[in-house]
PDB file of N, CA and C in Angstrom:
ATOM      1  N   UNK A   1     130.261  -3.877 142.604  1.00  0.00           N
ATOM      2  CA  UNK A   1     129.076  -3.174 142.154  1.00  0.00           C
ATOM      3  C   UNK A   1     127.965  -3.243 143.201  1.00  0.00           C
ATOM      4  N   UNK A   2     127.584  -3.997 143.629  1.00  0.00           N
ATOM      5  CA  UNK A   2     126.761  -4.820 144.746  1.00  0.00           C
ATOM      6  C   UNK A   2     127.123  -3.959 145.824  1.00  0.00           C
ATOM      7  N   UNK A   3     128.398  -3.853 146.467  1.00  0.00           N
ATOM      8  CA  UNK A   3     128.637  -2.754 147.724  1.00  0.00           C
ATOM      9  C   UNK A   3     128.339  -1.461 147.246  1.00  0.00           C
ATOM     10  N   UNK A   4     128.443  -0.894 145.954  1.00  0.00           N
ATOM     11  CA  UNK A   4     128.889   0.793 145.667  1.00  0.00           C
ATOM     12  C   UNK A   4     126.470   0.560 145.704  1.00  0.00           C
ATOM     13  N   UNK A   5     126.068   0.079 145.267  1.00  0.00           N
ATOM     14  CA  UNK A   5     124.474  -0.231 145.319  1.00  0.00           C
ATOM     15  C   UNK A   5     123.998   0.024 146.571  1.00  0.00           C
ATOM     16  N   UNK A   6     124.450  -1.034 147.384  1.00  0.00           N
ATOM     17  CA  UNK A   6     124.016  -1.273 149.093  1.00  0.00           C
ATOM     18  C   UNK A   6     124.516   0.105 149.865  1.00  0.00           C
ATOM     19  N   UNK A   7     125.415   0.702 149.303  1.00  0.00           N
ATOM     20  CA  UNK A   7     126.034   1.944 150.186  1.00  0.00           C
ATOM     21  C   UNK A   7     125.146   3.028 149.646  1.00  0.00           C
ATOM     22  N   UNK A   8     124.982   3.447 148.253  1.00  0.00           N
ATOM     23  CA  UNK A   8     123.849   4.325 147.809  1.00  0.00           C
ATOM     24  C   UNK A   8     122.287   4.303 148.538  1.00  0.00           C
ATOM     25  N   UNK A   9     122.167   2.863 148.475  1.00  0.00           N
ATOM     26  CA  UNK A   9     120.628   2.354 149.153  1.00  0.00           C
ATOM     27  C   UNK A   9     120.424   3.519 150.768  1.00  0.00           C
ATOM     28  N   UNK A  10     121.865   2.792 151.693  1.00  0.00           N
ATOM     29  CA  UNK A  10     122.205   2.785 152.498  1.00  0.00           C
ATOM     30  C   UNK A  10     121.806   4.936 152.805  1.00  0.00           C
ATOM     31  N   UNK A  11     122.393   5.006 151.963  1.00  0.00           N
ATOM     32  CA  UNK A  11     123.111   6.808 152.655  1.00  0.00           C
ATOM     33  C   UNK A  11     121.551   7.120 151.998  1.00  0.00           C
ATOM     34  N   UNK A  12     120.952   7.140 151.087  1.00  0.00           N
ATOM     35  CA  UNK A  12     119.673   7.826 150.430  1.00  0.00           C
ATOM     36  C   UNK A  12     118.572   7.082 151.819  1.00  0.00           C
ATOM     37  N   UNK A  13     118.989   5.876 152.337  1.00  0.00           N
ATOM     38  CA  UNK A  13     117.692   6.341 153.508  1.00  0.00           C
ATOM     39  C   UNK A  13     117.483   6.535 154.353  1.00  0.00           C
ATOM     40  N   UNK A  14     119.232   6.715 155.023  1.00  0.00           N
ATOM     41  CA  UNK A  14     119.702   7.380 156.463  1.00  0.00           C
ATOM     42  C   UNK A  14     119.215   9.188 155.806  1.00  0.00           C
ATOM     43  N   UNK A  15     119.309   9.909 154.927  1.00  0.00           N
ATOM     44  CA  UNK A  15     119.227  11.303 154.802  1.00  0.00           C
ATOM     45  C   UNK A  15     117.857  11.518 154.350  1.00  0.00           C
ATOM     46  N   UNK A  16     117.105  10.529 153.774  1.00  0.00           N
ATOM     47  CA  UNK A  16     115.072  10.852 154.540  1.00  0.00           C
ATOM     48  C   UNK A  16     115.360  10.424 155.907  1.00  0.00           C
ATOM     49  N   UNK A  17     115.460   9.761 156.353  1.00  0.00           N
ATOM     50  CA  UNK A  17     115.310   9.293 158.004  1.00  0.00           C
ATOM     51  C   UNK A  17     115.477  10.626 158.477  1.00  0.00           C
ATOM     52  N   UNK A  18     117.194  11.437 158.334  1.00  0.00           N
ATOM     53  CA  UNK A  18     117.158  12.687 158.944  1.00  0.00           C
ATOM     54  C   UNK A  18     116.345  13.970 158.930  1.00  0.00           C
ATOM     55  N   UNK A  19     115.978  14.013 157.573  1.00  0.00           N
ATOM     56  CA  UNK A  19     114.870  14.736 157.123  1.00  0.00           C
ATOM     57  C   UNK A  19     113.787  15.089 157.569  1.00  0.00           C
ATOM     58  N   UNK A  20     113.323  13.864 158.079  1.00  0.00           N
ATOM     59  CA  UNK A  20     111.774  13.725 158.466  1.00  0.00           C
ATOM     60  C   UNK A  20     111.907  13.444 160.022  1.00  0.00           C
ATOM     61  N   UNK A  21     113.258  13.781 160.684  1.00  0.00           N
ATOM     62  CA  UNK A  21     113.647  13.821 161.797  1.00  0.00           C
ATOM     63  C   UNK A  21     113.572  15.293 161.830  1.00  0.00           C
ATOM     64  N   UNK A  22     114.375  16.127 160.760  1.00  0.00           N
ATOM     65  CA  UNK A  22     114.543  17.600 161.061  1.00  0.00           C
ATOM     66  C   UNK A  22     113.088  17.922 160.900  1.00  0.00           C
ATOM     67  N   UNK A  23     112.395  18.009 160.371  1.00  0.00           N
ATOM     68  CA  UNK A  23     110.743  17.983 159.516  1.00  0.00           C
ATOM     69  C   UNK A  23     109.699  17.867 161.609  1.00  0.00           C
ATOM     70  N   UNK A  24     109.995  16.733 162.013  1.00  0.00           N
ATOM     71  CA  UNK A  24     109.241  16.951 163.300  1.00  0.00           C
ATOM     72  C   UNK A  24     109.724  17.599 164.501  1.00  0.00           C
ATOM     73  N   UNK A  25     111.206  18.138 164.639  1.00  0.00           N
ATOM     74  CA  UNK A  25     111.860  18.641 165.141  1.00  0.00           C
ATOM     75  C   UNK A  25     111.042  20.545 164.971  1.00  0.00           C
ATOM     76  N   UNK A  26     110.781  20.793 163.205  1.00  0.00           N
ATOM     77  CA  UNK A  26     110.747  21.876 163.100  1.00  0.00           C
ATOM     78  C   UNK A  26     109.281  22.148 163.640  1.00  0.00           C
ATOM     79  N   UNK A  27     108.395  20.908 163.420  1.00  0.00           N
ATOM     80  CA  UNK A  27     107.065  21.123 163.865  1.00  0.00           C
ATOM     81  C   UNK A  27     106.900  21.815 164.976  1.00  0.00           C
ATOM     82  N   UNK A  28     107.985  21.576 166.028  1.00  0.00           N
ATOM     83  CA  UNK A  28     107.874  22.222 167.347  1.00  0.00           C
ATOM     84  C   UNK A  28     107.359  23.865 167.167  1.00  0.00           C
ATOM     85  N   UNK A  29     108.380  24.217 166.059  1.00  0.00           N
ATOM     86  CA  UNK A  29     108.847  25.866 166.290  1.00  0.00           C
ATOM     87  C   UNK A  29     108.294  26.347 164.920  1.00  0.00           C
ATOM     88  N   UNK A  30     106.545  26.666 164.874  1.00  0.00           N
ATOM     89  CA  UNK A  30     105.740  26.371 163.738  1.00  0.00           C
ATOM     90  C   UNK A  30     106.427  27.872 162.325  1.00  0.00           C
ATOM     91  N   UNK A  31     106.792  28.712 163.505  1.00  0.00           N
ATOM     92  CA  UNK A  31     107.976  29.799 162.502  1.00  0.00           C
ATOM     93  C   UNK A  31     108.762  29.547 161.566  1.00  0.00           C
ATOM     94  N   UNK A  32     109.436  28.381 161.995  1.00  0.00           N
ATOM     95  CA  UNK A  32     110.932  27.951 160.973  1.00  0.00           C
ATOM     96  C   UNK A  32     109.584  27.302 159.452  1.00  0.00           C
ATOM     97  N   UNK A  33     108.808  27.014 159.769  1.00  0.00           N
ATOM     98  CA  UNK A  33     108.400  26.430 158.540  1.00  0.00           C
ATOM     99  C   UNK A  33     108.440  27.519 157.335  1.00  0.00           C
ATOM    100  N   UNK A  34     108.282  28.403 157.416  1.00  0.00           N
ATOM    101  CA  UNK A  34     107.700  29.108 156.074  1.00  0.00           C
ATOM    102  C   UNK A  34     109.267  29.824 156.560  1.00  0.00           C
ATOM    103  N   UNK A  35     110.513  29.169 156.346  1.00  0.00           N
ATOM    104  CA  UNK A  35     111.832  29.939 156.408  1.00  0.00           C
ATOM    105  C   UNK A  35     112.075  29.050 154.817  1.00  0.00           C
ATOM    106  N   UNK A  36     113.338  29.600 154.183  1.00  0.00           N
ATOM    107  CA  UNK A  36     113.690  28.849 153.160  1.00  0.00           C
ATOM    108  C   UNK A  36     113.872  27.504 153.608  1.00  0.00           C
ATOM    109  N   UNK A  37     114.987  27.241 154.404  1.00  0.00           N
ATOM    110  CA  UNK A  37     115.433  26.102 155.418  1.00  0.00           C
ATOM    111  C   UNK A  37     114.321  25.198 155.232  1.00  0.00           C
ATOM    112  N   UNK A  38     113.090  25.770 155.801  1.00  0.00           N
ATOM    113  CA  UNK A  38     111.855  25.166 156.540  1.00  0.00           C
ATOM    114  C   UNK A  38     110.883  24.582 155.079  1.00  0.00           C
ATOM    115  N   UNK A  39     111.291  25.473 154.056  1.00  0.00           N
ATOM    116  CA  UNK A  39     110.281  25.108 152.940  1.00  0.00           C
ATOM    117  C   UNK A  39     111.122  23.987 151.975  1.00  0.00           C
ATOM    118  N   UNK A  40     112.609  23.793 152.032  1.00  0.00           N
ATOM    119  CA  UNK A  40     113.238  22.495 151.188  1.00  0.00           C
ATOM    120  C   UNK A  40     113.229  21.633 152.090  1.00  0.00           C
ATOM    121  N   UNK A  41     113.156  21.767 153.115  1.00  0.00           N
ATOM    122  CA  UNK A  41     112.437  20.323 154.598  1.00  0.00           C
ATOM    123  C   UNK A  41     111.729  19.912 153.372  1.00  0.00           C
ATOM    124  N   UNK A  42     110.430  20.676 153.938  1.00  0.00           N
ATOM    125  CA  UNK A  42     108.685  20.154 153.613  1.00  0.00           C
ATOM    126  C   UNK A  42     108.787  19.682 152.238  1.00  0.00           C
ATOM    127  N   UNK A  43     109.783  20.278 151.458  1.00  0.00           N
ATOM    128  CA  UNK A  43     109.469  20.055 149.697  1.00  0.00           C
ATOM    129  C   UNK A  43     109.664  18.620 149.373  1.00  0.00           C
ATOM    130  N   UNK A  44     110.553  18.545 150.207  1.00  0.00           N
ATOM    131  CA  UNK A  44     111.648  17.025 150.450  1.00  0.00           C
ATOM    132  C   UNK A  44     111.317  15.902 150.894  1.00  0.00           C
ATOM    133  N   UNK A  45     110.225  16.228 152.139  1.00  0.00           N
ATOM    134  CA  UNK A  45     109.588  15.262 153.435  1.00  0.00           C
ATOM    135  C   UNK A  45     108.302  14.567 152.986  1.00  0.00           C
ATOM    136  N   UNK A  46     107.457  15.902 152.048  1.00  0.00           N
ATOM    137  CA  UNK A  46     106.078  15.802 152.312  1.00  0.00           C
ATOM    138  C   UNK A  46     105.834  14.797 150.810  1.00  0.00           C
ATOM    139  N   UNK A  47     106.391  14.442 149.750  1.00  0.00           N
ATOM    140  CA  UNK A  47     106.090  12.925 148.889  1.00  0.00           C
ATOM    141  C   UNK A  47     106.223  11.837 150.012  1.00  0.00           C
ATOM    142  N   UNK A  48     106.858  11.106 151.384  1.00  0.00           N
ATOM    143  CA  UNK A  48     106.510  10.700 152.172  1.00  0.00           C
ATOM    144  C   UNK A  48     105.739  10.715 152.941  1.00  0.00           C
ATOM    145  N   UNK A  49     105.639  12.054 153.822  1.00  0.00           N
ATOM    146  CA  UNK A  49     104.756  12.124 154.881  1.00  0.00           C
ATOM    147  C   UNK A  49     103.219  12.207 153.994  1.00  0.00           C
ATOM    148  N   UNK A  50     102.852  12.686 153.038  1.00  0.00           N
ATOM    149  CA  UNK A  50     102.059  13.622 152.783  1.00  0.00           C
ATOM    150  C   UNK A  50     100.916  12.096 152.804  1.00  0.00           C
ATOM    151  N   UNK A  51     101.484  11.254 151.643  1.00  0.00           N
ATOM    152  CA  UNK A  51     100.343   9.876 151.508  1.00  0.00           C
ATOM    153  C   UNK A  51     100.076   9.317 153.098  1.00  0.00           C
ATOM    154  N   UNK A  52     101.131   9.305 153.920  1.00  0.00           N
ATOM    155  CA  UNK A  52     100.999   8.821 155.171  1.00  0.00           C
ATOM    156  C   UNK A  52      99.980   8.887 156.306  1.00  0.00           C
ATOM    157  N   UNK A  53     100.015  10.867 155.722  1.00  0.00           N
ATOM    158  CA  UNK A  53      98.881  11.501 156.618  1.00  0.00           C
ATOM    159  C   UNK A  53      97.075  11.256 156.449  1.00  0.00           C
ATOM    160  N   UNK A  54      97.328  11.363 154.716  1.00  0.00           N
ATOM    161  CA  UNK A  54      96.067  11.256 153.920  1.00  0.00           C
ATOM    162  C   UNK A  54      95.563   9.831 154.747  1.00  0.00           C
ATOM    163  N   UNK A  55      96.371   8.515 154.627  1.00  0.00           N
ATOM    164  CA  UNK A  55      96.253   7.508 154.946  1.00  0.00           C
ATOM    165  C   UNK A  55      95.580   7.815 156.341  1.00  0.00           C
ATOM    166  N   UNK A  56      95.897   7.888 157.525  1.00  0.00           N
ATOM    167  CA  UNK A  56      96.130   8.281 158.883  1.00  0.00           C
ATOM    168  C   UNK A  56      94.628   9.184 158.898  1.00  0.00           C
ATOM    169  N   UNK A  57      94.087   9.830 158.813  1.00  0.00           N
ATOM    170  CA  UNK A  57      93.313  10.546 158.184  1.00  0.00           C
ATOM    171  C   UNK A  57      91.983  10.158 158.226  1.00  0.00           C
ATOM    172  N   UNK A  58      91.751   9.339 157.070  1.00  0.00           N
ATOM    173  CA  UNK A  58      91.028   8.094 156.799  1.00  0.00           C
ATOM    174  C   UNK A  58      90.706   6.760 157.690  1.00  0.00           C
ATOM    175  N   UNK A  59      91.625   6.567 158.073  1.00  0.00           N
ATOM    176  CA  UNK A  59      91.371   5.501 159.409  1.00  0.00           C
ATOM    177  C   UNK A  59      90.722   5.833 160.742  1.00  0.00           C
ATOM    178  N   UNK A  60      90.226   5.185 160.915  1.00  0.00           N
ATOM    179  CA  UNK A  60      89.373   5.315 162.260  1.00  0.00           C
ATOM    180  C   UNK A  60      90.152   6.061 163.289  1.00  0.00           C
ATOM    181  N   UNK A  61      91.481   5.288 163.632  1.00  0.00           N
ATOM    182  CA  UNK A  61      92.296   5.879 164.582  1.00  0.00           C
ATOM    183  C   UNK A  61      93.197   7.454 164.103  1.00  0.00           C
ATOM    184  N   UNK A  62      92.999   8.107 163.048  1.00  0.00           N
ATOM    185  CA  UNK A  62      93.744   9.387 162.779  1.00  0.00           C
ATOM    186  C   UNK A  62      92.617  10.307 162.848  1.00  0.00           C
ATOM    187  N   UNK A  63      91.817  10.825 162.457  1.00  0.00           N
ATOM    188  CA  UNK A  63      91.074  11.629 162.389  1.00  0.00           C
ATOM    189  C   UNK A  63      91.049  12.267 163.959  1.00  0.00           C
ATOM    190  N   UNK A  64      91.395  13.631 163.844  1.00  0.00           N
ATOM    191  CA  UNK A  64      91.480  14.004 165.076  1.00  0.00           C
ATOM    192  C   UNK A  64      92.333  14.007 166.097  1.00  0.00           C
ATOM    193  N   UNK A  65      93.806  13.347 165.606  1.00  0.00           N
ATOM    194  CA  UNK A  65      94.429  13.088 166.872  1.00  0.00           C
ATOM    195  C   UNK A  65      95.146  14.382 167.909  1.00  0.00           C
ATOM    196  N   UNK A  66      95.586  14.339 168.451  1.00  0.00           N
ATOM    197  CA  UNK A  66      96.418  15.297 168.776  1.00  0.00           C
ATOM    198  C   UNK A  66      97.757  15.373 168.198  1.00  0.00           C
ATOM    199  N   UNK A  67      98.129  14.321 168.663  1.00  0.00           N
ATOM    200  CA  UNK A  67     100.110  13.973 168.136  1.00  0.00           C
ATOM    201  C   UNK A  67     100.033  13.283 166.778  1.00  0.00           C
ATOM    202  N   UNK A  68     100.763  13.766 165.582  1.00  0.00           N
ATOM    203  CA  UNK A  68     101.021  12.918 164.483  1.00  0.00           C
ATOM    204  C   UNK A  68     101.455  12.184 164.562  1.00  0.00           C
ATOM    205  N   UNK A  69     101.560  10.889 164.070  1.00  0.00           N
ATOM    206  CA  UNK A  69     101.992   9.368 163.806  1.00  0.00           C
ATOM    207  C   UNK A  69     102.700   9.062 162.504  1.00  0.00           C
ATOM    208  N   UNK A  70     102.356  10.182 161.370  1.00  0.00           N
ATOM    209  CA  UNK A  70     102.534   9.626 160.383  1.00  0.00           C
ATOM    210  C   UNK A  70     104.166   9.832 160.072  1.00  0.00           C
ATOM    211  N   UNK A  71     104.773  10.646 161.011  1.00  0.00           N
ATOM    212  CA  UNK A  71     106.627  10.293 160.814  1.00  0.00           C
ATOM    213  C   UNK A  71     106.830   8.942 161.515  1.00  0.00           C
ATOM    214  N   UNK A  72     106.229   8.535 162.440  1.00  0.00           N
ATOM    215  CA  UNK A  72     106.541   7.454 162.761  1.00  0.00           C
ATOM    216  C   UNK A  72     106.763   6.259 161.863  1.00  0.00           C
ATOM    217  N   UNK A  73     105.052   6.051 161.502  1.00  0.00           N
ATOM    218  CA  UNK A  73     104.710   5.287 160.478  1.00  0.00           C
ATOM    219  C   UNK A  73     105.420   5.446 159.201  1.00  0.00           C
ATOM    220  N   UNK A  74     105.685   6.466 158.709  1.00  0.00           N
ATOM    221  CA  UNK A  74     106.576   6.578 157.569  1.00  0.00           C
ATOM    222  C   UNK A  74     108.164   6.177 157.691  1.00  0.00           C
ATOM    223  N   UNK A  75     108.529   6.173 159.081  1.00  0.00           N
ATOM    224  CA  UNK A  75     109.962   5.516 159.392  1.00  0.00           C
ATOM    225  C   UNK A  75     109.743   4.318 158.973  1.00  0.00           C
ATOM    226  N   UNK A  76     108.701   3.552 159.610  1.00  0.00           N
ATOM    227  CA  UNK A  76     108.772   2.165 160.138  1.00  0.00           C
ATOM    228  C   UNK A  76     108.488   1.651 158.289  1.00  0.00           C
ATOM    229  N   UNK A  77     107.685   2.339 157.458  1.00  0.00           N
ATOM    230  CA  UNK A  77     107.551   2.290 155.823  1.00  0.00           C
ATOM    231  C   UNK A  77     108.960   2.301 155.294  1.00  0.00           C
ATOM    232  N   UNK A  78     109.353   3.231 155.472  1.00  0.00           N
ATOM    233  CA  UNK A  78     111.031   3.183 154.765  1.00  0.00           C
ATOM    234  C   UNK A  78     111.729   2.424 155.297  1.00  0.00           C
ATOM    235  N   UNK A  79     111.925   1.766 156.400  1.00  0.00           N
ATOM    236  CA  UNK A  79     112.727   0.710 156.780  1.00  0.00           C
ATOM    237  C   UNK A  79     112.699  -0.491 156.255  1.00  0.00           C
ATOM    238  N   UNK A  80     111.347  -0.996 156.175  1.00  0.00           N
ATOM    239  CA  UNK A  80     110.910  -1.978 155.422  1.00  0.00           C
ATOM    240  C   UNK A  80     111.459  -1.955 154.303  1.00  0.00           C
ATOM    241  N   UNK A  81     110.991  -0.950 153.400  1.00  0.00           N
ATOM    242  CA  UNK A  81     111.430  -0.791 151.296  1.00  0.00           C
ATOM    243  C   UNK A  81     112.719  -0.642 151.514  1.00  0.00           C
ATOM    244  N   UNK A  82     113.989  -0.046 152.398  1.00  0.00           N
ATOM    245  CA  UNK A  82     114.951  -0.540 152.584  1.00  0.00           C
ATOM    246  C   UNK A  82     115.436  -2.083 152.602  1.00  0.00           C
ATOM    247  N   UNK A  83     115.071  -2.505 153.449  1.00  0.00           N
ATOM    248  CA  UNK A  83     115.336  -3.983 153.811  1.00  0.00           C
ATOM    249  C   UNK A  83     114.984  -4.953 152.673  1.00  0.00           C
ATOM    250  N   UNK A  84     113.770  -4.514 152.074  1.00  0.00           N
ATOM    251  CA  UNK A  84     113.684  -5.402 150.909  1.00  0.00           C
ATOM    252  C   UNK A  84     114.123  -4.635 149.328  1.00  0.00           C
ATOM    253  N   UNK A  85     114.790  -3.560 149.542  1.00  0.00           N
ATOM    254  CA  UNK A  85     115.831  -3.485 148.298  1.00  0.00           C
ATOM    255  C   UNK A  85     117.174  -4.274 148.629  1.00  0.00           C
ATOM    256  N   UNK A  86     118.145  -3.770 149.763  1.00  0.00           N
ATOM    257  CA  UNK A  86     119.189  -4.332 150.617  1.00  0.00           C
ATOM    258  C   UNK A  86     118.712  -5.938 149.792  1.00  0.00           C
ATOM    259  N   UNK A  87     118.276  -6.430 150.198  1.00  0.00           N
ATOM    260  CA  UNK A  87     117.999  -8.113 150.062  1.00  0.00           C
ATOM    261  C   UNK A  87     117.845  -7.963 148.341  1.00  0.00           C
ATOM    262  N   UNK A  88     117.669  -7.466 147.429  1.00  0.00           N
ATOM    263  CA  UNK A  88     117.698  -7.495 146.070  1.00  0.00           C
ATOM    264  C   UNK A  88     118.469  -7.800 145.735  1.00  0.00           C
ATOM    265  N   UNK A  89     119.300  -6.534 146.117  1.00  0.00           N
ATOM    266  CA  UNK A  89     120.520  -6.230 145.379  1.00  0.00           C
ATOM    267  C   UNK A  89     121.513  -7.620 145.873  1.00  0.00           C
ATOM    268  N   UNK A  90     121.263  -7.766 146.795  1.00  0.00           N
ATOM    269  CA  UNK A  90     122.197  -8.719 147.455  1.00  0.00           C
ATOM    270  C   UNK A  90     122.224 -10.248 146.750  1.00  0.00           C
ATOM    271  N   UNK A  91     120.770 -10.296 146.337  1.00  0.00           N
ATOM    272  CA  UNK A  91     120.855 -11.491 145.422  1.00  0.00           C
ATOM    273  C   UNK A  91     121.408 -11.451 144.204  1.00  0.00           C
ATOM    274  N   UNK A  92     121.568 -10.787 143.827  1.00  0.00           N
ATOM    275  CA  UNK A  92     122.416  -9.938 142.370  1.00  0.00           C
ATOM    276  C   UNK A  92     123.640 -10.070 142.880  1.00  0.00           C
TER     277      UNK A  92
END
């Protein structure tokens, strides 16, 4: 039960990771956004990115930047709540 858990954990946060990989990828090519493709990205991405940015925003260092941070920062967020579900379940 414990592996079929850790493997669900596992694949649900490798496919946001990709997501919000395809998501800054599309940023490049500001067209693809408003494609269908481009709008189940954003539908998908932006309950992550979206608090990230607000956050980012607000801080001294976001307001204004040039380059977004907040896929970054939202990786380095989901890795974490990964790691400490992984370790839950594991105590179970």
């Amino acid at each position: 039960m414990a592996a079929l858990l850790t493997n669900a954990i596992n694949v649900f946060f490798k496919l946001l990771e990709m997501l919000i990989l395809i998501r800054v990828l599309m940023s490049w090519v500001p067209s693809v956004r408003y494609t269908g493709f481009g709008n189940i990205i954003y539908t998908l991405t932006e309950p992550v990115l979206g608090p990230v940015k607000r956050m980012m925003d607000k801080s001294p260092l976001g307001g204004g930047m040039m380059v977004d941070f907040s896929p970054v920062i939202a990786l380095f967020i989901l890795q974490i709540i990964q790691i400490i579900m992984l370790y839950i379940v594991e105590m179970f």
